[in-house]
C-alpha atoms as a PDB file:
ATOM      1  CA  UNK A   1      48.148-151.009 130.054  1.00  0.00           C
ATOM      2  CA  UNK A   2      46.734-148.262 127.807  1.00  0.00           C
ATOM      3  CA  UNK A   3      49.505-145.438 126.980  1.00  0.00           C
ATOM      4  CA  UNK A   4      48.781-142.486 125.315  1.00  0.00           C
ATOM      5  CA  UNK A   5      50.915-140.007 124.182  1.00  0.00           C
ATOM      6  CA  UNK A   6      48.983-136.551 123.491  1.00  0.00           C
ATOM      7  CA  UNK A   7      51.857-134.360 121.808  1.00  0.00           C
ATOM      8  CA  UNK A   8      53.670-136.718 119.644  1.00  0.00           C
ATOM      9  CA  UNK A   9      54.978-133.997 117.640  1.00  0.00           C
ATOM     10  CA  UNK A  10      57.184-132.635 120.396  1.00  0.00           C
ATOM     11  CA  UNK A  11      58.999-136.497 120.357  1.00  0.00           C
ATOM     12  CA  UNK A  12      60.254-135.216 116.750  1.00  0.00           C
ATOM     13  CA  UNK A  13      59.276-138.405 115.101  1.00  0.00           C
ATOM     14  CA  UNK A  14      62.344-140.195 117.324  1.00  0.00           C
ATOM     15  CA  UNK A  15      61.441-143.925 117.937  1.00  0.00           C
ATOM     16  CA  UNK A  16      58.918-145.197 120.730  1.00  0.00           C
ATOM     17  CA  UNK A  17      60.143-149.083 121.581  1.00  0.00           C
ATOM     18  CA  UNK A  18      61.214-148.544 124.718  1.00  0.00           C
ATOM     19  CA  UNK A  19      57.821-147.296 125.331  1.00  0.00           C
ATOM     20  CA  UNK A  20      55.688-149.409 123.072  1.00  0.00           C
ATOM     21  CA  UNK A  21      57.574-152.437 125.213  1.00  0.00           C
ATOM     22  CA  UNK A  22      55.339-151.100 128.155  1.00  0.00           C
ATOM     23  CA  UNK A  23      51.883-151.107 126.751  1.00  0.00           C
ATOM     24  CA  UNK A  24      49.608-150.855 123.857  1.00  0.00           C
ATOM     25  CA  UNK A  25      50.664-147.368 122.507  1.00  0.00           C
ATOM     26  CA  UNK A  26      48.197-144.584 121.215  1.00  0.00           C
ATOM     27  CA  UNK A  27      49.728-141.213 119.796  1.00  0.00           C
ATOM     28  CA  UNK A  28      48.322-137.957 118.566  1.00  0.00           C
ATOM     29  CA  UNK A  29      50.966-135.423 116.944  1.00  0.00           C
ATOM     30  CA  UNK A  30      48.789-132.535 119.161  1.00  0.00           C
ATOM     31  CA  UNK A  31      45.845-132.364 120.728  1.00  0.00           C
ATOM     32  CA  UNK A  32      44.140-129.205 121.271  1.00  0.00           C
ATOM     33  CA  UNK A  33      41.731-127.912 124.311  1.00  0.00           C
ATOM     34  CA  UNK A  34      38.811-129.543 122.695  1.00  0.00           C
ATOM     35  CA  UNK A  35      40.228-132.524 121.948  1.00  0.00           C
ATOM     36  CA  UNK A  36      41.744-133.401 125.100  1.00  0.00           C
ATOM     37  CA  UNK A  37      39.169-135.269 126.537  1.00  0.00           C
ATOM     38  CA  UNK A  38      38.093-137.547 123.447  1.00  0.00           C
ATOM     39  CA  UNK A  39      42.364-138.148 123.348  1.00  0.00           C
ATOM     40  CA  UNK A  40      42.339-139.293 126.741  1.00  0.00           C
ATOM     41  CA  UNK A  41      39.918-141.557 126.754  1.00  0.00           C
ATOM     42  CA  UNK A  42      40.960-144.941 128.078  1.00  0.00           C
ATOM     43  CA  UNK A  43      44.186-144.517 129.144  1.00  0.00           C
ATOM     44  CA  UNK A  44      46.078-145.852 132.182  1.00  0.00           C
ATOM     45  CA  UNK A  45      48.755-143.583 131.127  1.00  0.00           C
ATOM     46  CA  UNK A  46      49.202-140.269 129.957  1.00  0.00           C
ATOM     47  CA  UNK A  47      52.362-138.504 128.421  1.00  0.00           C
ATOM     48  CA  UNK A  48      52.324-134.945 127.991  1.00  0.00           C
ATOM     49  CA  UNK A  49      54.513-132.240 126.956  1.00  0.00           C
ATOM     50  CA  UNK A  50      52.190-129.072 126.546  1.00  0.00           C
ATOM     51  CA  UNK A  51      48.688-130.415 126.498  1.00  0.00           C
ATOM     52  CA  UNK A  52      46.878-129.343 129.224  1.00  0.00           C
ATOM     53  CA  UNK A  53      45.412-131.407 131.514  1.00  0.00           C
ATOM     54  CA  UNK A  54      43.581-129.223 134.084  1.00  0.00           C
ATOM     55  CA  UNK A  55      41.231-129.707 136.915  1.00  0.00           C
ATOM     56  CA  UNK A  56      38.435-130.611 134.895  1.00  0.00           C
ATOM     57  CA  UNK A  57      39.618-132.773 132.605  1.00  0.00           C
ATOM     58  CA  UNK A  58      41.207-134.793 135.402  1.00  0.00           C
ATOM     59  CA  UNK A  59      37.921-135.330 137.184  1.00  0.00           C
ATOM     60  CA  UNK A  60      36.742-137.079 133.664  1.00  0.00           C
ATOM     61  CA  UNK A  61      39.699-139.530 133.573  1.00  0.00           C
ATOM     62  CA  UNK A  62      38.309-142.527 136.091  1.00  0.00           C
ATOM     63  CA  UNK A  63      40.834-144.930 134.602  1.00  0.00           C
ATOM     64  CA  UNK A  64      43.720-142.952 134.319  1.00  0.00           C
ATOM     65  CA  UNK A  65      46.428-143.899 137.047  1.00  0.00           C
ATOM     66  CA  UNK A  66      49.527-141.889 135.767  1.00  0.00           C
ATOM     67  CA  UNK A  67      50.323-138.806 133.941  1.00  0.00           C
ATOM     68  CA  UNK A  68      53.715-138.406 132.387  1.00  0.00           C
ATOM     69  CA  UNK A  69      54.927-135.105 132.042  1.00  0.00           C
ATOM     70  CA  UNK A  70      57.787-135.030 129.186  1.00  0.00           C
ATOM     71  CA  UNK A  71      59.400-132.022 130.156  1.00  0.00           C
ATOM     72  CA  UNK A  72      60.778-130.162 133.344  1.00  0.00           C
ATOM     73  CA  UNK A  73      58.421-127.696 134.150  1.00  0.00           C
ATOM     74  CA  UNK A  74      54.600-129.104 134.996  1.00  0.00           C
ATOM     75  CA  UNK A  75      52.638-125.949 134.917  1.00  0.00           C
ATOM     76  CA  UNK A  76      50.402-127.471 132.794  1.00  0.00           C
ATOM     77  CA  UNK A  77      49.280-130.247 134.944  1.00  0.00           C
ATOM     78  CA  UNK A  78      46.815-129.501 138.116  1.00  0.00           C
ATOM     79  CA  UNK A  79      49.092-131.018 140.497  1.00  0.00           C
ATOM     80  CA  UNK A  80      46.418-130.404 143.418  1.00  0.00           C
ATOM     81  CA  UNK A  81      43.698-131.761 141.189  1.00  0.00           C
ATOM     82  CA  UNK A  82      45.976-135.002 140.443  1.00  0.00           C
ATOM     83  CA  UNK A  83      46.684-135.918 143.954  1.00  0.00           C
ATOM     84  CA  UNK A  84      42.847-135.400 144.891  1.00  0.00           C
ATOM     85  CA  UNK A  85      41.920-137.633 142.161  1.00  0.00           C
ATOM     86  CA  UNK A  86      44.442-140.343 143.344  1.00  0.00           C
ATOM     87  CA  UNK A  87      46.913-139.977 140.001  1.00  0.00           C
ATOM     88  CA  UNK A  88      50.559-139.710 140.107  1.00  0.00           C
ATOM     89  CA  UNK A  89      52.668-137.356 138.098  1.00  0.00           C
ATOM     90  CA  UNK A  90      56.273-137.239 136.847  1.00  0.00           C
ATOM     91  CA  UNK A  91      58.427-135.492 135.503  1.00  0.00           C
ATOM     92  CA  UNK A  92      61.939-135.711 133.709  1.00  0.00           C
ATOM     93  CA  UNK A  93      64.793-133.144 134.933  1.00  0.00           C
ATOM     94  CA  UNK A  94      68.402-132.763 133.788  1.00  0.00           C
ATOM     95  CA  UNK A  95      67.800-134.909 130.032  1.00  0.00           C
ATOM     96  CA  UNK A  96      68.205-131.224 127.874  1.00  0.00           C
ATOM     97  CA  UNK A  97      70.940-129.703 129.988  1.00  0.00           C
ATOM     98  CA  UNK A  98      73.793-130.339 127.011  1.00  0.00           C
ATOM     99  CA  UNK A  99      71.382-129.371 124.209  1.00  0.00           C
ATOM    100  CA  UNK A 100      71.239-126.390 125.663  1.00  0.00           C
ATOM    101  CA  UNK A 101      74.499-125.150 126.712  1.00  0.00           C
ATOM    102  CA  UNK A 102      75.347-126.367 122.959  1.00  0.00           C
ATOM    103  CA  UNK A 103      72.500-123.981 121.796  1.00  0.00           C
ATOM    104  CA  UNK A 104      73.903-120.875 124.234  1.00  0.00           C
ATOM    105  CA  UNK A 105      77.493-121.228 122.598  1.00  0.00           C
ATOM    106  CA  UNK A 106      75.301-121.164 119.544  1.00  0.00           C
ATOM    107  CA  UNK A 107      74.266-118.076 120.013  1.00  0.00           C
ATOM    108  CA  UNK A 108      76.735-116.289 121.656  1.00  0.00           C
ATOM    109  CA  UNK A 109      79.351-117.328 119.085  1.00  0.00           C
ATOM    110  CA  UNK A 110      77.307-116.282 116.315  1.00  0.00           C
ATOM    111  CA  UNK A 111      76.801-112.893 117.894  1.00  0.00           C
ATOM    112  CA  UNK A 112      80.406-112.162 118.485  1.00  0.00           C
ATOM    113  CA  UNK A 113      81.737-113.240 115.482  1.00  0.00           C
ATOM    114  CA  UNK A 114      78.686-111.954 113.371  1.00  0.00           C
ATOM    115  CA  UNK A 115      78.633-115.441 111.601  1.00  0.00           C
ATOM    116  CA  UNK A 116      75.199-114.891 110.665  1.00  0.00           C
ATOM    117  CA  UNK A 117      76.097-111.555 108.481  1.00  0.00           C
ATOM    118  CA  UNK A 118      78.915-112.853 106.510  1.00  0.00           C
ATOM    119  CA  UNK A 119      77.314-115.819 105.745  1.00  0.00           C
ATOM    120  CA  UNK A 120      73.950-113.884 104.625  1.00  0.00           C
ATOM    121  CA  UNK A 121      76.974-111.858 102.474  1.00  0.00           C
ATOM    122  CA  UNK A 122      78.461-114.932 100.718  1.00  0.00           C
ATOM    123  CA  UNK A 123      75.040-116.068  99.708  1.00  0.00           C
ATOM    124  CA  UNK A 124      74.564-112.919  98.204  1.00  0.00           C
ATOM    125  CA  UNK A 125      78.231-112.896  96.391  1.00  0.00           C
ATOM    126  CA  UNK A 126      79.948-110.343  98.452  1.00  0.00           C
ATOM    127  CA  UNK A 127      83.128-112.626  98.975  1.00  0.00           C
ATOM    128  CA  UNK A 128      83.272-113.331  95.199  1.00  0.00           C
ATOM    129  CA  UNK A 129      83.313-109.891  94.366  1.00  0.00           C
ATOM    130  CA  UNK A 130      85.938-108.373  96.908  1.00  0.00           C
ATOM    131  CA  UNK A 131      89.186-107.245  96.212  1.00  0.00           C
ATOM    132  CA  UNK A 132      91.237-109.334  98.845  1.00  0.00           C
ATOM    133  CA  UNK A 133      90.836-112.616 100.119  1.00  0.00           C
ATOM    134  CA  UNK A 134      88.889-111.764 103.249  1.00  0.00           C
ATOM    135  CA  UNK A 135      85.917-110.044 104.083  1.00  0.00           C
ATOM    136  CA  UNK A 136      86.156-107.718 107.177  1.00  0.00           C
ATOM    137  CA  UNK A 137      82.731-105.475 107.163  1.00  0.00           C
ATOM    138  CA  UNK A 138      81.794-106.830 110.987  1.00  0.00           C
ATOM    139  CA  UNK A 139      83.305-107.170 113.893  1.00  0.00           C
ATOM    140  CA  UNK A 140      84.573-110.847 115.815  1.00  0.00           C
ATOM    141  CA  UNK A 141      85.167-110.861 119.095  1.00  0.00           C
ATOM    142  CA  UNK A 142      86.968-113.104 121.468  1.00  0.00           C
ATOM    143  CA  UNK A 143      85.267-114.857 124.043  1.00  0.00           C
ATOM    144  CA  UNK A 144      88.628-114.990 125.691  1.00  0.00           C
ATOM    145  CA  UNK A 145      88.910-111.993 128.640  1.00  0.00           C
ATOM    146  CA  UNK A 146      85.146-111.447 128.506  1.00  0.00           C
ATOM    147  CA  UNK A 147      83.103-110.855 131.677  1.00  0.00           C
ATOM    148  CA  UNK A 148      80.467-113.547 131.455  1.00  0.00           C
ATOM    149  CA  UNK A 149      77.249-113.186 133.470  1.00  0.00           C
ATOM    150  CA  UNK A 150      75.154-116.146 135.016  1.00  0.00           C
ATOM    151  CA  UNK A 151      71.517-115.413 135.807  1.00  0.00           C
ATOM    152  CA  UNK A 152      70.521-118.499 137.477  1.00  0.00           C
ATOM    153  CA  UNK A 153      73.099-120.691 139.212  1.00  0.00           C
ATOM    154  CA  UNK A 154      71.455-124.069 138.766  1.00  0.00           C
ATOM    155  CA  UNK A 155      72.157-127.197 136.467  1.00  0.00           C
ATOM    156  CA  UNK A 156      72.165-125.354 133.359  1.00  0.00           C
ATOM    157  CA  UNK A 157      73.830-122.211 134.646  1.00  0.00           C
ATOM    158  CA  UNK A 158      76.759-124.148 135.911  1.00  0.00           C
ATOM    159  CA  UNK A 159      76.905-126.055 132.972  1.00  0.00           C
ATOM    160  CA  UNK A 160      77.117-123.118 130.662  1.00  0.00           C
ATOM    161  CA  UNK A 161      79.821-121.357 133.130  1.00  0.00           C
ATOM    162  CA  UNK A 162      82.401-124.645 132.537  1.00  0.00           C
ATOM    163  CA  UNK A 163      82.389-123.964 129.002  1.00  0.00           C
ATOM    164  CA  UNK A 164      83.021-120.406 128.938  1.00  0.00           C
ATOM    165  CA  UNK A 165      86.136-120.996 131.400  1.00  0.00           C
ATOM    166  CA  UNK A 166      87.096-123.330 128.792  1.00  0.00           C
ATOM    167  CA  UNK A 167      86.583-120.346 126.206  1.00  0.00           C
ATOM    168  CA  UNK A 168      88.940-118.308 128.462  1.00  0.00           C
ATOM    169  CA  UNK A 169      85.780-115.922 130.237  1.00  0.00           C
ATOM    170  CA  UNK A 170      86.114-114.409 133.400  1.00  0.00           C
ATOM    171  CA  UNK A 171      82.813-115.998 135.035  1.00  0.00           C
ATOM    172  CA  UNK A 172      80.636-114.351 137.735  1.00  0.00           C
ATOM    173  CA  UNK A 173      77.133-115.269 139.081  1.00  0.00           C
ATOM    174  CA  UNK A 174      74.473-112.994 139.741  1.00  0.00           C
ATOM    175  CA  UNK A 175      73.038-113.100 143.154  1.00  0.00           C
ATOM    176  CA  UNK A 176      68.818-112.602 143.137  1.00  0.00           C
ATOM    177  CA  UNK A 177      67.800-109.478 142.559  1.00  0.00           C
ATOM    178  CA  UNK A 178      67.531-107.148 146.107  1.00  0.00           C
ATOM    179  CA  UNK A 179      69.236-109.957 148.235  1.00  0.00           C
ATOM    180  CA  UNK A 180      72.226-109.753 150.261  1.00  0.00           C
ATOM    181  CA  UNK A 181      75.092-110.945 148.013  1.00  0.00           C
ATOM    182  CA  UNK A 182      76.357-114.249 149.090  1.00  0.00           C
ATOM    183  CA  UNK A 183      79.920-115.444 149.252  1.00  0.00           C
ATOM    184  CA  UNK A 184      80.625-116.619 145.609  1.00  0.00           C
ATOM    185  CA  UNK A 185      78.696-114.533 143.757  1.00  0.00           C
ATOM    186  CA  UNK A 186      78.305-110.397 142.836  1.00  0.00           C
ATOM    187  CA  UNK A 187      75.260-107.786 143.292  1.00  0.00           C
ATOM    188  CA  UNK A 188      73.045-108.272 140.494  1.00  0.00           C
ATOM    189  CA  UNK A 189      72.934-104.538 139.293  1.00  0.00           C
ATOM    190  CA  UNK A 190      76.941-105.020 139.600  1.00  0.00           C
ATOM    191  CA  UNK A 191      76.425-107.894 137.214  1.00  0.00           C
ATOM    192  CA  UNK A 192      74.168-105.811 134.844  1.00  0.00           C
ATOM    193  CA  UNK A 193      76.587-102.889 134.739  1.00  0.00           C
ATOM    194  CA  UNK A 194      79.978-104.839 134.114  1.00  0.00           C
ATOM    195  CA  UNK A 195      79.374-107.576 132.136  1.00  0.00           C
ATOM    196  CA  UNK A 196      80.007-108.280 128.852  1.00  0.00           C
ATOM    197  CA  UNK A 197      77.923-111.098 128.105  1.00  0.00           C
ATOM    198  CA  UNK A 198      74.520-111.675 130.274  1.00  0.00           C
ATOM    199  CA  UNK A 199      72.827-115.663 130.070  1.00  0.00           C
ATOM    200  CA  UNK A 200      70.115-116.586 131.112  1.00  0.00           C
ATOM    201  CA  UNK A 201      69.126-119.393 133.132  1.00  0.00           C
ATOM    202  CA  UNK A 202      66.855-119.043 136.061  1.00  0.00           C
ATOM    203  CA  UNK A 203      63.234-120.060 136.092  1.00  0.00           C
ATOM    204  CA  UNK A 204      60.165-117.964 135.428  1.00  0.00           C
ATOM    205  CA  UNK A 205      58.488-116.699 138.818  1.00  0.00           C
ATOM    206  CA  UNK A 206      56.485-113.876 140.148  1.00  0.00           C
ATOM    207  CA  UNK A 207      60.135-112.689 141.169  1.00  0.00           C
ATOM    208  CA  UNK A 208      61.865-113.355 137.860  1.00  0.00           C
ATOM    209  CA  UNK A 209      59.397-112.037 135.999  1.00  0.00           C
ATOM    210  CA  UNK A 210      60.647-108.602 133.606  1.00  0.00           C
ATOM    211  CA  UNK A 211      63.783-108.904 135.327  1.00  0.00           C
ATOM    212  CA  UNK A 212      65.727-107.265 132.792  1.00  0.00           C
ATOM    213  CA  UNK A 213      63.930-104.302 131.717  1.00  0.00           C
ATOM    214  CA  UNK A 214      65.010-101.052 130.032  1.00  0.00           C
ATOM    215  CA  UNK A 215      65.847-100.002 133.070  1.00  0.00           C
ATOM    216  CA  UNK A 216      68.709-103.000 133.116  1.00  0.00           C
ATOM    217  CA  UNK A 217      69.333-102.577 129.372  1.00  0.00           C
ATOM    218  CA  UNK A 218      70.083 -99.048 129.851  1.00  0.00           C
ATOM    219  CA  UNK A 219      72.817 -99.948 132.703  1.00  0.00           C
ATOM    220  CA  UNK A 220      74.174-102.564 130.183  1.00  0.00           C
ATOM    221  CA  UNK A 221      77.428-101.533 127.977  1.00  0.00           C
ATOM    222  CA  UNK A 222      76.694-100.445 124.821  1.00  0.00           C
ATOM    223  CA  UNK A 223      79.359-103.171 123.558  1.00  0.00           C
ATOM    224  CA  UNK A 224      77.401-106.152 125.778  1.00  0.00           C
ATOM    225  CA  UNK A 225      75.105-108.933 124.547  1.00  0.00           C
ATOM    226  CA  UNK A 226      72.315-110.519 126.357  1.00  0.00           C
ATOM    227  CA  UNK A 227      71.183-114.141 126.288  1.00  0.00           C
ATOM    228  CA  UNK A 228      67.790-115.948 126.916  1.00  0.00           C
ATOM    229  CA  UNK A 229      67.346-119.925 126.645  1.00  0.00           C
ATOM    230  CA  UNK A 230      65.495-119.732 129.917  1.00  0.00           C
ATOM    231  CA  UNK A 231      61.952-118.628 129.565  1.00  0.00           C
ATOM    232  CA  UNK A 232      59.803-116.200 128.030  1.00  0.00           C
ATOM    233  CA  UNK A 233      59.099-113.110 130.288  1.00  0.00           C
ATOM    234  CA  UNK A 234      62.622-113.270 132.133  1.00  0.00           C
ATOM    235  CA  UNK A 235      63.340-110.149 129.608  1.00  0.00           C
ATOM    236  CA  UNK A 236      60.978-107.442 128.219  1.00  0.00           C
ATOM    237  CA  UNK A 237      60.584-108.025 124.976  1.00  0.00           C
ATOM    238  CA  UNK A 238      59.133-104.749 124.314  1.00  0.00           C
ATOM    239  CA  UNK A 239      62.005-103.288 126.299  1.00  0.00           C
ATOM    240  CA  UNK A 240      64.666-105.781 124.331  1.00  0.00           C
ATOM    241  CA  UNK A 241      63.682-104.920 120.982  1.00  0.00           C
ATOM    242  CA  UNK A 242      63.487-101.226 122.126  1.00  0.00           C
ATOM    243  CA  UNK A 243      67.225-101.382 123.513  1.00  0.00           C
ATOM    244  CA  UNK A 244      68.579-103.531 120.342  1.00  0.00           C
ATOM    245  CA  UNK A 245      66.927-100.648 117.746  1.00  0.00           C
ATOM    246  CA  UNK A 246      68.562 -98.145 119.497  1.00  0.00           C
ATOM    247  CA  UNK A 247      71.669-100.182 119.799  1.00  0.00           C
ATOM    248  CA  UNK A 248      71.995 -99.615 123.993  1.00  0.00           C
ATOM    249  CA  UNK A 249      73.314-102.852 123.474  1.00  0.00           C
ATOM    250  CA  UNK A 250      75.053-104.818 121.035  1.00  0.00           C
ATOM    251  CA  UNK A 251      72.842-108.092 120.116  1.00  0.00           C
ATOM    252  CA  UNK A 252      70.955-110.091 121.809  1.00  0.00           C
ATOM    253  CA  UNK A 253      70.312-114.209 121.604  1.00  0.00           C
ATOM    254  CA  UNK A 254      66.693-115.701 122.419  1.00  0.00           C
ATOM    255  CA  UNK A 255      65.081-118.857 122.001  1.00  0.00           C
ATOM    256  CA  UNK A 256      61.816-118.591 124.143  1.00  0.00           C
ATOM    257  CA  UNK A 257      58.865-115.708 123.834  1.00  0.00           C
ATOM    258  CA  UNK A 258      56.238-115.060 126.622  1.00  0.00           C
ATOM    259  CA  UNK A 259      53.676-116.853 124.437  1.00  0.00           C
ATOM    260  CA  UNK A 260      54.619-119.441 122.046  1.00  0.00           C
ATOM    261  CA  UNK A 261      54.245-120.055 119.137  1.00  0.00           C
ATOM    262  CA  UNK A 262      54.804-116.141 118.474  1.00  0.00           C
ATOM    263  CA  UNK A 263      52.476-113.898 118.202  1.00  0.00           C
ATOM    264  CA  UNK A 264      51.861-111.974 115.100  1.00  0.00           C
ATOM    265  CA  UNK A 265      51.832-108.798 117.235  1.00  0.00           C
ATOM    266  CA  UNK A 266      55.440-109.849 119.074  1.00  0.00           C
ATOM    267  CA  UNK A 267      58.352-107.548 118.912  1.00  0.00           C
ATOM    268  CA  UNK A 268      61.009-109.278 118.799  1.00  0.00           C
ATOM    269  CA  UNK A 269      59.537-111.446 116.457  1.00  0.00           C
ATOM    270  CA  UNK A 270      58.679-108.592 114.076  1.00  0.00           C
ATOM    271  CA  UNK A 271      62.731-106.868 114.976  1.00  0.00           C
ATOM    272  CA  UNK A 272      64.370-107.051 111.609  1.00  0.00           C
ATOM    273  CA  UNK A 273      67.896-105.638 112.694  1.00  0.00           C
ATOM    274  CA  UNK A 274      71.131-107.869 112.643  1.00  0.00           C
ATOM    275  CA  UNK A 275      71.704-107.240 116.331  1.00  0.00           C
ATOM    276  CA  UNK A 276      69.049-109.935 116.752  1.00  0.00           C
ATOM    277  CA  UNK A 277      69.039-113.665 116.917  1.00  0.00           C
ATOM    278  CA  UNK A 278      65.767-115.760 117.360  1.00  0.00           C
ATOM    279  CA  UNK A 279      65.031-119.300 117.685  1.00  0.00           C
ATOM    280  CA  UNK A 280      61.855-121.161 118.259  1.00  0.00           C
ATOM    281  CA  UNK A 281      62.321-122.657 121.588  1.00  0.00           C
ATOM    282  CA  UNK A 282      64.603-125.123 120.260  1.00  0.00           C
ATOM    283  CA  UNK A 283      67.380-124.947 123.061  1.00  0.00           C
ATOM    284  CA  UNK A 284      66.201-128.329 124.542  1.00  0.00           C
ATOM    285  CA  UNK A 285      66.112-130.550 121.828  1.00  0.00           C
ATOM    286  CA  UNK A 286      68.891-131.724 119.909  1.00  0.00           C
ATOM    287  CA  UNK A 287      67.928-135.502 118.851  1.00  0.00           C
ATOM    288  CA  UNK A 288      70.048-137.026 121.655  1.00  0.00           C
ATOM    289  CA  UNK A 289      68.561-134.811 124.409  1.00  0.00           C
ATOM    290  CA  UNK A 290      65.097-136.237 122.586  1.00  0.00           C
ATOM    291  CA  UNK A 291      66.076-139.530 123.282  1.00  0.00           C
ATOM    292  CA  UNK A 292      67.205-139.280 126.889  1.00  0.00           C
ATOM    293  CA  UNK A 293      63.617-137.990 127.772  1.00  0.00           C
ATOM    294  CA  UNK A 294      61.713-140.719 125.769  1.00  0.00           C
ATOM    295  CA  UNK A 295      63.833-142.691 127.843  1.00  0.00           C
ATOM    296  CA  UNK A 296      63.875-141.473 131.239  1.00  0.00           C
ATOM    297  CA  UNK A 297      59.682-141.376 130.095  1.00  0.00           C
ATOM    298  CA  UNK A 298      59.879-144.974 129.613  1.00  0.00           C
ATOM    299  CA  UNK A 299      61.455-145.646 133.090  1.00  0.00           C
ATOM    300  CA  UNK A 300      59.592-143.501 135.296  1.00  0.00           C
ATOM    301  CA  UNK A 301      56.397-145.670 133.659  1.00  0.00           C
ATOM    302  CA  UNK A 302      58.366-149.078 134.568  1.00  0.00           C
ATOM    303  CA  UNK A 303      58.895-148.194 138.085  1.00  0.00           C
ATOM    304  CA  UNK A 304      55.320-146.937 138.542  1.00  0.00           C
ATOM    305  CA  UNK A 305      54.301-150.466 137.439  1.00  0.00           C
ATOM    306  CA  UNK A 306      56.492-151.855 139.631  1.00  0.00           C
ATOM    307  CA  UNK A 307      55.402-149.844 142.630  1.00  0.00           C
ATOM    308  CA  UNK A 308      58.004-147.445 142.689  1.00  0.00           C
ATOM    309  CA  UNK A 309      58.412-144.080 143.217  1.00  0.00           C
ATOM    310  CA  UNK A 310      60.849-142.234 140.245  1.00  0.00           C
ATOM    311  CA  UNK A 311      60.666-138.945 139.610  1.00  0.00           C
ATOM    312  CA  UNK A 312      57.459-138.217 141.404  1.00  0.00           C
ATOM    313  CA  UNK A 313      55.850-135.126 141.608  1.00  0.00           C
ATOM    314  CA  UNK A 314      52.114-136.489 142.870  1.00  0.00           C
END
């Protein structure tokens, strides 16, 4: 059996065996539109994290029996065009979901206790050069007694909202946006208005999309911060570097753009301030969340062999 991996890069250089122990292995650290096709030649297997594989190029692929999507989210497979052709897809759900709880904390943490400035001043000599033994320019603030929003009550959302009990936060969940509020959780401008920290965690739909606009940031408190390790388009960026530059609200934490890499042209990837913290995208992949999907890869492969179905999408 043929297996080729066309974003090898994504794998961070973490090791294969578990997958080389399936088939003769073939990786490419990307593979771009025009390369696709010449990539994909002669496999039974595919593994993909961002490469597309579209209509088209699926019509090409008369040996190819399974496609392996190494993430969550599959928008970059032609599902429709997969099951015409007779090719099965899967996918891999829950492997990142204590990466990136870690990575929220991360953020958060470093936002209320402005790590990020006092270390930026000790690198620059402040503390050597002050007059007592602590530095006190910024503020810290307790997570402890905070109101701590929940956009998206799923896996990761619930996962995030055990640790902040833990940190002492008064947790709430936001119901959708112009539903009828159901039992357990509070009106979603309520949530926007009150809180004091806002995370993010609900997929990207026609629904979801520019959620949180100015119009949102604008009903924030000045004092809140505002948290994105979901997707890209969830918040305006436009409207979120807009609110942070005329400090509507206190900082803000993000790890995914609308299009990634960044574009030049991006605003919050051109926002200089201090009120800002930007990753990218790396929420999902500390080395042991890594492993679990190479993993969880390498077994959804073994029971397609076998004739079973494991995490099938097609």
């Amino acid at each position: 059996m043929n297996i080729t991996i066309l974003d090898n890069a994504t794998l961070a250089k973490t090791s294969l065996s578990c997958i080389e122990q399936l088939g003769k292995l073939t990786t490419y650290e990307l593979t771009s539109p025009e390369q696709v096709i010449e990539h994909c030649q002669g496999a039974d297997v595919l593994i993909t994290n961002k490469a597309v594989l579209n209509r088209d190029t699926i019509s090409q692929l008369t040996q190819l029996k399974l496609i392996c999507v190494s993430a969550t989210g599959t928008n970059n497979v032609d599902l429709e065009a997969a099951k015409e052709f007779g090719i099965a897809v899967t996918n891999v759900a829950g492997y990142s979901t204590p990466s990136v709880v870690q990575h929220t904390f991360s953020l958060i943490t470093n936002l209320l206790g402005n790590t990020h400035r006092y270390q930026a001043d000790c690198q620059q000599g402040a503390w050597q050069k002050s007059e007592m033994f602590c530095i006190l320019d910024y503020s810290f603030n307790d997570l402890q007694g905070k109101t701590f929003a929940i956009i998206g009550g799923g896996t990761l959302g619930k996962g995030v909202a055990k640790v902040a009990e833990a940190f002492g936060a008064n947790v709430i969940v936001a119901e959708r946006k112009g539903v009828k509020c159901r039992d357990g959780r509070t009106p979603f401008e309520d949530v926007i208005k009150t809180a004091d920290i806002i995370s993010v965690h609900c997929p990207l739909t026609d629904e979801t999309r520019d959620l949180i606009a100015l119009n949102e940031l604008k009903m924030m408190k000045p004092s809140a911060i505002i948290i994105n390790t979901a997707r890209g388009g969830i918040i305006n960026e436009a409207d979120l570097a807009t609110a942070l530059e005329q400090n509507l609200i206190a900082g803000a934490g993000v790890d995914v753009l609308t299009k990634e890499p960044a574009e030049a042209s991006n605003p919050l990837a051109n926002y200089t301030g201090n009120n800002l913290l930007l990753t990218p995208h790396i929420a999902w992949a500390s080395t042991e969340s890594i492993v679990r999907l190479i993993n969880e890869v390498s077994l959804n492969i073994a029971a397609f062999t076998k004739g079973e179905s494991r995490n099938r999408l097609v």
